[in-house]
Protein backbone atom coordinates (compact mmCIF):
# COMPACT_ATOMS: atom_id res chain seq x y z
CA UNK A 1 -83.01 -14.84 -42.25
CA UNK A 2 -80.26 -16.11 -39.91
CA UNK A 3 -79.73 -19.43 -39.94
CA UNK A 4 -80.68 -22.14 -36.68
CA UNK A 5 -77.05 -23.59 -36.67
CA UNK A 6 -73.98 -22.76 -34.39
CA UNK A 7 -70.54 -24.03 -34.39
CA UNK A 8 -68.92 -25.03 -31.35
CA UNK A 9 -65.26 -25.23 -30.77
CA UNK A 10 -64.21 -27.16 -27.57
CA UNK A 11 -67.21 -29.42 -27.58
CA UNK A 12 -64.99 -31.71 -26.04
CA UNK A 13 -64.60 -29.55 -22.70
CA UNK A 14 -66.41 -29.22 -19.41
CA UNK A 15 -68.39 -25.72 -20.80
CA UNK A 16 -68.21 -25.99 -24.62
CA UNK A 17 -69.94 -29.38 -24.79
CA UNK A 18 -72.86 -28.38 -21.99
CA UNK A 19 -73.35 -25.81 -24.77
CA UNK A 20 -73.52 -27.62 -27.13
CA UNK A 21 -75.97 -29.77 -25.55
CA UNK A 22 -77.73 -27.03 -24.61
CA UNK A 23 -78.36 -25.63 -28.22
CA UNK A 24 -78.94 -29.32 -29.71
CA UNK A 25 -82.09 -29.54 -26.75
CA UNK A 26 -83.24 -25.81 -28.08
CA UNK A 27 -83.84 -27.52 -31.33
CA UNK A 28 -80.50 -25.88 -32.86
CA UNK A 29 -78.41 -27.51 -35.48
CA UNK A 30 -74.94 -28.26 -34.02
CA UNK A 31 -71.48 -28.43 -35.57
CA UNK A 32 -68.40 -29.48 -33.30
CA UNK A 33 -64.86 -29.27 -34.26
CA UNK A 34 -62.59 -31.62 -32.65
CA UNK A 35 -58.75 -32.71 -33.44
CA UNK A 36 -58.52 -36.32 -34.82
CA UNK A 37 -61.50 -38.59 -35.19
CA UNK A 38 -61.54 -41.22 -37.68
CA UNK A 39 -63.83 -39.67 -40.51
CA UNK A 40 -64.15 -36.10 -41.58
CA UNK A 41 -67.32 -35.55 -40.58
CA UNK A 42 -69.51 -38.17 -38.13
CA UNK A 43 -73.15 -37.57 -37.04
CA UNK A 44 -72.80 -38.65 -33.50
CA UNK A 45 -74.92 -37.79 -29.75
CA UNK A 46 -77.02 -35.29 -32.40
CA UNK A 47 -74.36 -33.21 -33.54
CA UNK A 48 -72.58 -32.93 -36.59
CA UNK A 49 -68.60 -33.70 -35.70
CA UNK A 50 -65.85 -32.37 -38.03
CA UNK A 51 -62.36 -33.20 -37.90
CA UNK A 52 -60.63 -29.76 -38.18
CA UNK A 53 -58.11 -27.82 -35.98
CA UNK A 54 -59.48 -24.55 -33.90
CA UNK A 55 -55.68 -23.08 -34.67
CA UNK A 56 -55.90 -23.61 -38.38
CA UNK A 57 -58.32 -20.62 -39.80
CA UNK A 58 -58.81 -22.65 -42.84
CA UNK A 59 -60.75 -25.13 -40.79
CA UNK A 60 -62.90 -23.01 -38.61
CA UNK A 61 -64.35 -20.99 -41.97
CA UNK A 62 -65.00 -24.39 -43.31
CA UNK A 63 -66.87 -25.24 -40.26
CA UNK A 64 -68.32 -21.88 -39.80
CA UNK A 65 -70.27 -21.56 -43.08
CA UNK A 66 -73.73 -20.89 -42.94
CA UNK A 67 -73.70 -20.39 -39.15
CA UNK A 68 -75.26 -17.90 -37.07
CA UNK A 69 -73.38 -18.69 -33.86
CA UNK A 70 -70.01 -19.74 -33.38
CA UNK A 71 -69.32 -20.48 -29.26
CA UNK A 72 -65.78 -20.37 -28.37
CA UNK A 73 -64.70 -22.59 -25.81
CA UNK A 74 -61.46 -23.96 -27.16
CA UNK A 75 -58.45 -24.18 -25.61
CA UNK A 76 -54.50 -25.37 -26.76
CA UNK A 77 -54.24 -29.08 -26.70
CA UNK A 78 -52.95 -30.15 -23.09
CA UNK A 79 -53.08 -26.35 -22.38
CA UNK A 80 -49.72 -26.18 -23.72
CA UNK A 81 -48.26 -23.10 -24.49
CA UNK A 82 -51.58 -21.55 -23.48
CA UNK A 83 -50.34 -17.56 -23.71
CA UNK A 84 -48.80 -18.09 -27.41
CA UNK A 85 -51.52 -19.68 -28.75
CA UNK A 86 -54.71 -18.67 -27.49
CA UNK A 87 -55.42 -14.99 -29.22
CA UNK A 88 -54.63 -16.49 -32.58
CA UNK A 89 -57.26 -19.16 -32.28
CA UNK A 90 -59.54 -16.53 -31.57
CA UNK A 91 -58.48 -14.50 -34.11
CA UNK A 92 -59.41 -17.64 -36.62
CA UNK A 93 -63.32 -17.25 -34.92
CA UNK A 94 -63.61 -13.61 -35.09
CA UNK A 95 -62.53 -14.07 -38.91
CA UNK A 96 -65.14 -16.74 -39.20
CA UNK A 97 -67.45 -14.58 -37.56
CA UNK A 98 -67.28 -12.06 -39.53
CA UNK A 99 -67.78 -14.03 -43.04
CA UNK A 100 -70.66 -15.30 -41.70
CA UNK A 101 -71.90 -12.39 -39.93
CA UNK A 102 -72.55 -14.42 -36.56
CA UNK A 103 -72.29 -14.05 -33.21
CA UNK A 104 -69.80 -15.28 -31.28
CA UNK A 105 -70.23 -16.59 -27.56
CA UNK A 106 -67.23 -16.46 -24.92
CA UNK A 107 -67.23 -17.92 -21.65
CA UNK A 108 -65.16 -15.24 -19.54
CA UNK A 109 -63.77 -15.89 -16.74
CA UNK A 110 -62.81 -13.18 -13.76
CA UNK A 111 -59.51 -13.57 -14.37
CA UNK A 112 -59.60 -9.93 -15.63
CA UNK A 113 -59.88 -8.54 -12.74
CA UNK A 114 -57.32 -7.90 -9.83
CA UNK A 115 -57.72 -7.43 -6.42
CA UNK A 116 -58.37 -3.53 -6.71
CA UNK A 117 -62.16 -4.56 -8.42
CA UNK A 118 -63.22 -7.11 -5.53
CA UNK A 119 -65.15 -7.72 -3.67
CA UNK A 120 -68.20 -7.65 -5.93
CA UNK A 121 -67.74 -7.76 -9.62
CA UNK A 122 -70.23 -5.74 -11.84
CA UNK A 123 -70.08 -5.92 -16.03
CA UNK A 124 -68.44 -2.51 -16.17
CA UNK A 125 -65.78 -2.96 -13.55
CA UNK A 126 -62.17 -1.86 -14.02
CA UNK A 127 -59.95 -4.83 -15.75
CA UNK A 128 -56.45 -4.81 -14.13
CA UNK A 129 -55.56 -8.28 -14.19
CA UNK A 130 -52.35 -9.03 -11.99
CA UNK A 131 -51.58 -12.34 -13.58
CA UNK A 132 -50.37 -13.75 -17.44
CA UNK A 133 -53.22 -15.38 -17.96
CA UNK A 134 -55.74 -12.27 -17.40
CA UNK A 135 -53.91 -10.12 -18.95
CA UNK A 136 -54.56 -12.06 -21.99
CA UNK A 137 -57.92 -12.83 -21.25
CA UNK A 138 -58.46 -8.76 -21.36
CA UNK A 139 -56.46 -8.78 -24.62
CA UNK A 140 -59.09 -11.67 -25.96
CA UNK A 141 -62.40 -9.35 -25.07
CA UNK A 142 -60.44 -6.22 -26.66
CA UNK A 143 -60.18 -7.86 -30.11
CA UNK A 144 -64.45 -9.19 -29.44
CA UNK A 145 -65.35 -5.58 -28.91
CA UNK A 146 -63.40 -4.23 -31.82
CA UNK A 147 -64.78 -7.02 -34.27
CA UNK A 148 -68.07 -6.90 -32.78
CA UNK A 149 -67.94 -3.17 -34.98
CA UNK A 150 -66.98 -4.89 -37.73
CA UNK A 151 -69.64 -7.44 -38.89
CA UNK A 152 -70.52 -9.38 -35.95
CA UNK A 153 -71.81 -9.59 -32.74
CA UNK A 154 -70.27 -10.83 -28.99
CA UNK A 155 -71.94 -11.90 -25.73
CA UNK A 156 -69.69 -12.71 -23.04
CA UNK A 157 -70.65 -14.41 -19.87
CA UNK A 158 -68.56 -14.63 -16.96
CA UNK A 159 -69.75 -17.33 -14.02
CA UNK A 160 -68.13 -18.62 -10.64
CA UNK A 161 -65.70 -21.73 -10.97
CA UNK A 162 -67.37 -24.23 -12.55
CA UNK A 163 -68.73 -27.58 -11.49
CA UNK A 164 -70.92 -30.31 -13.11
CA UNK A 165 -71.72 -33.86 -14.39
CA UNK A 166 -68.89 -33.12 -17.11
CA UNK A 167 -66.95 -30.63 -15.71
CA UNK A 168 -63.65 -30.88 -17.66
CA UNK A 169 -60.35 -28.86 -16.21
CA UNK A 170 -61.39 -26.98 -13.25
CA UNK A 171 -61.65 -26.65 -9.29
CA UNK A 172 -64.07 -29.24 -8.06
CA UNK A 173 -63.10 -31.75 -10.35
CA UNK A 174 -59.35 -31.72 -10.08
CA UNK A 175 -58.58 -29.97 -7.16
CA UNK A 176 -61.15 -30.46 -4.13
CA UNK A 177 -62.27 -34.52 -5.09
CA UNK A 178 -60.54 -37.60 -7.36
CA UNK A 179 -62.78 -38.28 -10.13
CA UNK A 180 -64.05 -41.66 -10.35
CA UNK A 181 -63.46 -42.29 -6.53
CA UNK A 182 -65.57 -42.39 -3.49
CA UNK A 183 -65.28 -38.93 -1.82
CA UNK A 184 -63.45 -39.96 1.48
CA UNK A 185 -62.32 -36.25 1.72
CA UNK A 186 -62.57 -32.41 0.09
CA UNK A 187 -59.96 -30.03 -0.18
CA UNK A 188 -60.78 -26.56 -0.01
CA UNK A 189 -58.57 -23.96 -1.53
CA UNK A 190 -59.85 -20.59 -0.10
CA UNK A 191 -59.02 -18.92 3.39
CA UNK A 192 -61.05 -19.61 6.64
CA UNK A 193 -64.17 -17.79 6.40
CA UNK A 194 -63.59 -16.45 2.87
CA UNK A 195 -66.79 -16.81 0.47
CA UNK A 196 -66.63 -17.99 -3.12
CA UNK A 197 -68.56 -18.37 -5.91
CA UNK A 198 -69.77 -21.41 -8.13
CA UNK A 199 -71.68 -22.20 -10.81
CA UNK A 200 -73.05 -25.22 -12.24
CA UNK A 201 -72.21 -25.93 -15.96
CA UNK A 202 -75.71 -26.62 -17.13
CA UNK A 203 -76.95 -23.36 -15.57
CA UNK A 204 -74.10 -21.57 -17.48
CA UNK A 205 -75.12 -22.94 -20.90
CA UNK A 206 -78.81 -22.34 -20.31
CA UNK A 207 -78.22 -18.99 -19.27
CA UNK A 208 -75.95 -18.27 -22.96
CA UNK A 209 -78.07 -19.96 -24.79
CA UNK A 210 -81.35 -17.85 -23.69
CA UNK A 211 -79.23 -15.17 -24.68
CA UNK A 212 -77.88 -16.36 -27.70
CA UNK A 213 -81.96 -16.20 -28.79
CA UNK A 214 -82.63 -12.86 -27.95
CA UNK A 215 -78.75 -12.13 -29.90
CA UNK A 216 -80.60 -9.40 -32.04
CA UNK A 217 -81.76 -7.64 -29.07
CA UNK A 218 -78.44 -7.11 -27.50
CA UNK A 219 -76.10 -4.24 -27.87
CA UNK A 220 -73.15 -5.43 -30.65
CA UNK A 221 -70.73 -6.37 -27.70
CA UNK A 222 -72.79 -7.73 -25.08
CA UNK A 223 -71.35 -8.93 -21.38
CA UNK A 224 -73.48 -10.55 -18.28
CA UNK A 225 -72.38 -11.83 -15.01
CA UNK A 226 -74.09 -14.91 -13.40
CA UNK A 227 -74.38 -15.14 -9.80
CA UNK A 228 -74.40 -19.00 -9.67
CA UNK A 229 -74.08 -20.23 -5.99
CA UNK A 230 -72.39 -18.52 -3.69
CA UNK A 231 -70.82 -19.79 -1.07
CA UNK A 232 -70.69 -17.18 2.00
CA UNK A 233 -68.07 -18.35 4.17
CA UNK A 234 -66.48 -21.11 1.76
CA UNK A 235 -68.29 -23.83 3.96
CA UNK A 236 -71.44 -24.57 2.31
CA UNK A 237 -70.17 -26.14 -0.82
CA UNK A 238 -68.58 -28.54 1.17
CA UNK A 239 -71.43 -29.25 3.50
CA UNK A 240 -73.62 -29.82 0.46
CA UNK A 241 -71.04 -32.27 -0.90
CA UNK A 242 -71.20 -33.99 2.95
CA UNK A 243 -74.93 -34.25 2.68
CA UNK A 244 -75.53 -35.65 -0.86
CA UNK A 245 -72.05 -38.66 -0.17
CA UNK A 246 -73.86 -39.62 3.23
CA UNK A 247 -78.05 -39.50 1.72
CA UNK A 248 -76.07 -41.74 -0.92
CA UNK A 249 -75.34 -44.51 1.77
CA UNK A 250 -70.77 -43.27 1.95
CA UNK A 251 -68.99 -42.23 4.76
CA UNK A 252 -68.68 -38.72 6.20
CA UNK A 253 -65.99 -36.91 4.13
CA UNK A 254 -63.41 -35.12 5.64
CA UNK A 255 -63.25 -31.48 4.84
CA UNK A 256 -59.16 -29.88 4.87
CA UNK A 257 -57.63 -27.28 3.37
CA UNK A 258 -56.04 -27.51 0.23
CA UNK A 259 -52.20 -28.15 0.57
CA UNK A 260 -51.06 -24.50 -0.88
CA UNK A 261 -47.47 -25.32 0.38
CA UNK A 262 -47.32 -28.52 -1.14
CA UNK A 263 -47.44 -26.20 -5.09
CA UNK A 264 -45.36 -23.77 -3.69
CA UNK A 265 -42.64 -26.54 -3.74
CA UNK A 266 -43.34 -28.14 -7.09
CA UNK A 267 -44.61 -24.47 -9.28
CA UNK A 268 -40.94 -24.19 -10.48
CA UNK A 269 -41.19 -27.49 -12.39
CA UNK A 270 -44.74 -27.82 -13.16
CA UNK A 271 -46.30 -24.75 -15.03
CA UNK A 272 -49.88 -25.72 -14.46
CA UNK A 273 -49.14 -25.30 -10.68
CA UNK A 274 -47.26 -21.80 -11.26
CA UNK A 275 -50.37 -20.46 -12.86
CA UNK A 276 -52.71 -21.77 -10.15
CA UNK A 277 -50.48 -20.05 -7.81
CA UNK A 278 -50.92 -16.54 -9.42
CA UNK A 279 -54.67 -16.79 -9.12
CA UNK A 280 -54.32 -17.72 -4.95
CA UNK A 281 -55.91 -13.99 -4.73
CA UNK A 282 -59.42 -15.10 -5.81
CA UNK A 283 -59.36 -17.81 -2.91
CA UNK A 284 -58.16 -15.26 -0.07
CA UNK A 285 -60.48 -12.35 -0.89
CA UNK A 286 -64.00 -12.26 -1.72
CA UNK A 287 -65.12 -12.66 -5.08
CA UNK A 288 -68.74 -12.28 -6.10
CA UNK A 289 -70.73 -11.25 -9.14
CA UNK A 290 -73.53 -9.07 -9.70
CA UNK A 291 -76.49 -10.51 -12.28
CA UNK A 292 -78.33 -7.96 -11.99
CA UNK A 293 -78.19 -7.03 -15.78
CA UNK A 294 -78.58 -10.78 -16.59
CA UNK A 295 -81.92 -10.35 -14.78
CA UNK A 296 -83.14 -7.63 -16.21
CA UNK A 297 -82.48 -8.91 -19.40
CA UNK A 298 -83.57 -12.39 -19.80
CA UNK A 299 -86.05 -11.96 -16.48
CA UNK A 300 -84.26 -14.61 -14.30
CA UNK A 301 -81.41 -16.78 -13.94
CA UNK A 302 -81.51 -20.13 -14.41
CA UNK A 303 -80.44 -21.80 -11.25
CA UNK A 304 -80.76 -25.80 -9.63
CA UNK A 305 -80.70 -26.03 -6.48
CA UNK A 306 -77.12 -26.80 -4.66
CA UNK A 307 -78.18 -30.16 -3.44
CA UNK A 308 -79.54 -30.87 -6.81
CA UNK A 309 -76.36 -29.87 -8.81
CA UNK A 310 -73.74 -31.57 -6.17
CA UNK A 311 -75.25 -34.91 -6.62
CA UNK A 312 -75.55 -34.84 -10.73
CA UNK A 313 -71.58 -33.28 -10.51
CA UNK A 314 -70.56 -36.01 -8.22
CA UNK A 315 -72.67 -39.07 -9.85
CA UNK A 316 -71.02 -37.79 -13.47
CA UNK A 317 -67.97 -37.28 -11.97
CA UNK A 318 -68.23 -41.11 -10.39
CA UNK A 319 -67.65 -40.33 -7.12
CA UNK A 320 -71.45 -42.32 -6.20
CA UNK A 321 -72.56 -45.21 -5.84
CA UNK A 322 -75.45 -46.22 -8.00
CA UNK A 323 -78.52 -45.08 -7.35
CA UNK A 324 -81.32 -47.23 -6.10
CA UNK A 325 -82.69 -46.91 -9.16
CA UNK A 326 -80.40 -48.28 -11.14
CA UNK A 327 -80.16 -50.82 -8.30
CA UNK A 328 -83.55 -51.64 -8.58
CA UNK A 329 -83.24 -51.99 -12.34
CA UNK A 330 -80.46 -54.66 -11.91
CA UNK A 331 -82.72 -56.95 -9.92
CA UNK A 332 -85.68 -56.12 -12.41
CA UNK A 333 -83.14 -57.55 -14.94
CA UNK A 334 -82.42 -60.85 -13.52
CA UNK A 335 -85.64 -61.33 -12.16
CA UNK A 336 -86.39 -61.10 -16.20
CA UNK A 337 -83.75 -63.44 -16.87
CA UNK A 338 -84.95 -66.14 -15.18
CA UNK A 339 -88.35 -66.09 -16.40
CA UNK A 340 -87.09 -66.00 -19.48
CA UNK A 341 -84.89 -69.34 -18.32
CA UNK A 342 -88.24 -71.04 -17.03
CA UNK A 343 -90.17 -70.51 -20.21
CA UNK A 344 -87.59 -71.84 -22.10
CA UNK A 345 -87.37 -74.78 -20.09
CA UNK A 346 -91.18 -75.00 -20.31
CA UNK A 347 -91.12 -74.72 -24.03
CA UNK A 348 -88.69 -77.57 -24.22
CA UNK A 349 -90.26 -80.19 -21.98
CA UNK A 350 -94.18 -79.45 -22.85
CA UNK A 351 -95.88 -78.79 -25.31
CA UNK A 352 -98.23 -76.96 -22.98
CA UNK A 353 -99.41 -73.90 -24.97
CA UNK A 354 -99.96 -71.65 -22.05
CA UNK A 355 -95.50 -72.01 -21.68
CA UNK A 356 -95.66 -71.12 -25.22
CA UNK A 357 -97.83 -67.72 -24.55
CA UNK A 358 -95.80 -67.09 -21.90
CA UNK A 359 -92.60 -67.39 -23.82
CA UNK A 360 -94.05 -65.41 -26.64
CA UNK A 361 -95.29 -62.34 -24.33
CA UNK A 362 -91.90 -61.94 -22.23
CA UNK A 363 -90.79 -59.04 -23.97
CA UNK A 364 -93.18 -57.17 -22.39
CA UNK A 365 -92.16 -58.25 -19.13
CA UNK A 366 -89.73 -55.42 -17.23
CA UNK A 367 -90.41 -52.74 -19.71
């Protein structure tokens, strides 16, 4: 009988740790390995933490025994010298994998494809990647396919750009708003009147690990495309940002494009900015996904409404104000405070027994 507990590598990013608290909230036993850490292994936020290095194969079988599902979501530290080191950390979970016999779970991304399979993307589309980065990413679901024939299984699920409480490296966080700031304005990266799609990070990990439970139903190497929200004209994303900063009591942002010329300039000292530059084509052509076979296999995808999903992206991100909740809590909290203050005081200068009783029963007061 397969065991209820998966490993995650890259807990500590935007998608690996919405899995992970994903699986924990199934009622799955959780593993994370993570670089560092004081202690080899720390029960912590109801997962079991071990110190161990995703490019060391040593330490992923370690932290792969007994599992049934190992979800890779790792990346190089610093996403230095991404293209040398990425296939050999997968390498180390396929290996695991296999000792195990588990299933592995890869967030894809459509960096596979180039412009010749747009506009709409379907599982079974033709890879020819135009950039580095998807060439490799083809090379990584080559080696799944061939080890999924070979003692384990593979389920692949490839989503919009991601956004979300904890969204880690990506788009909406770093590119369009400054985390931690109020949103005064939102730059958009794609071409007038070009759509795009997103997806929100806890509909991505819902959606894998639904799958992940019906794993033995699957074929061996298993691939789904979400259709997330999609944005038809590359306006509504930033409208719904708009709404959810002024309901929130902020000013109006402004909406501009995103200053393409400004990384043309700096891409031949800054390799994050080269790469972002090679994937320009998925903001100046139409890129949307087909879930059809997502649909038909778990019966629906799961899917918060954009409103919804802005303002939990934006209030993790802390780019909100608090909430009048938490508002009202803070004057609950003093109001507390200071009957605590009087029944002290009462307590002190009377021996009146009702101050006592009143002192006694405060805890109860602001629950």
């Amino acid at each position: 009988m397969a065991s209820n507990t998966a490993l995650v590598l890259g807990a500590t990013g935007g998608i690996g740790g919405e899995v992970a608290r994903q699986l924990r909230y199934a009622g799955w036993t959780v593993r994370a390995l993570r670089r560092g850490g004081e202690q080899q292994i720390e029960q912590r936020d109801g997962m079991l933490w071990m110190r161990g290095d995703a490019m060391n194969r040593d330490d992923v079988l370690a932290a792969a025994e007994g599992c049934s599902v190992i979800v890779h979501a790792v990346n190089p530290p610093g996403y230095r010298r991404w293209g040398e080191l990425v296939l050999p950390m997968l390498d180390n979970s396929i290996v695991a994998a296999q000792a195990n016999g588990a299933t592995i779970v890869l967030p894809g991304t459509v960096y596979n494809y180039g412009p010749s399979a747009l506009p709409t993307l379907h599982e079974d589309s033709l890879q020819q990647p135009v950039t580095r980065k998807g060439a490799i990413r083809v090379e990584m679901e080559r080696r799944l396919q061939q080890a999924s024939s070979r003692g384990c299984r593979v389920i692949v699920v490839r989503a919009g750009d991601f956004f979300g409480p904890k969204p880690g490296n990506s788009w909406f966080s770093q590119g369009m708003l400054k985390p931690g700031q109020p949103v005064k304005s939102i730059s958009m990266p794609n071409a007038p009147g070009v759509g795009h799609q997103w997806s929100y990070l806890p509909d991505v990990a819902r959606a894998m690990v639904e799958l992940v439970q019906q794993r033995d139903t699957l074929a061996p190497f298993a691939t789904f495309h979400m259709a997330g929200h999609w944005d038809a004209d590359g306006t509504q994303l930033a409208a719904a940002i708009c709404r959810v900063v002024v309901r929130r009591g902020g000013v109006q942002p402004k909406v501009r494009a995103f200053p393409w010329w400004l990384t043309a300039l700096a891409a031949p000292f800054v390799p994050t900015l080269r790469e972002l530059r090679e994937m320009r084509y998925l903001w100046s052509t139409r890129v949307e996904m087909s879930n059809a076979k997502l649909v038909s296999t778990l019966g629906h995808e799961p899917h918060t409404p954009l409103d919804e999903a802005v303002e939990a992206a934006l209030e993790g991100m802390g780019c909100l104000p608090a909430t009048p909740a938490r508002e009202l809590s803070t004057v609950k909290k003093a109001f507390t405070t200071a009957v605590v203050a009087l029944a002290v005081g009462l307590c002190l200068y009377t021996s009146d027994v009702r101050a006592e009783h009143l002192f006694a029963n405060l805890p109860s007061i602001g629950r």
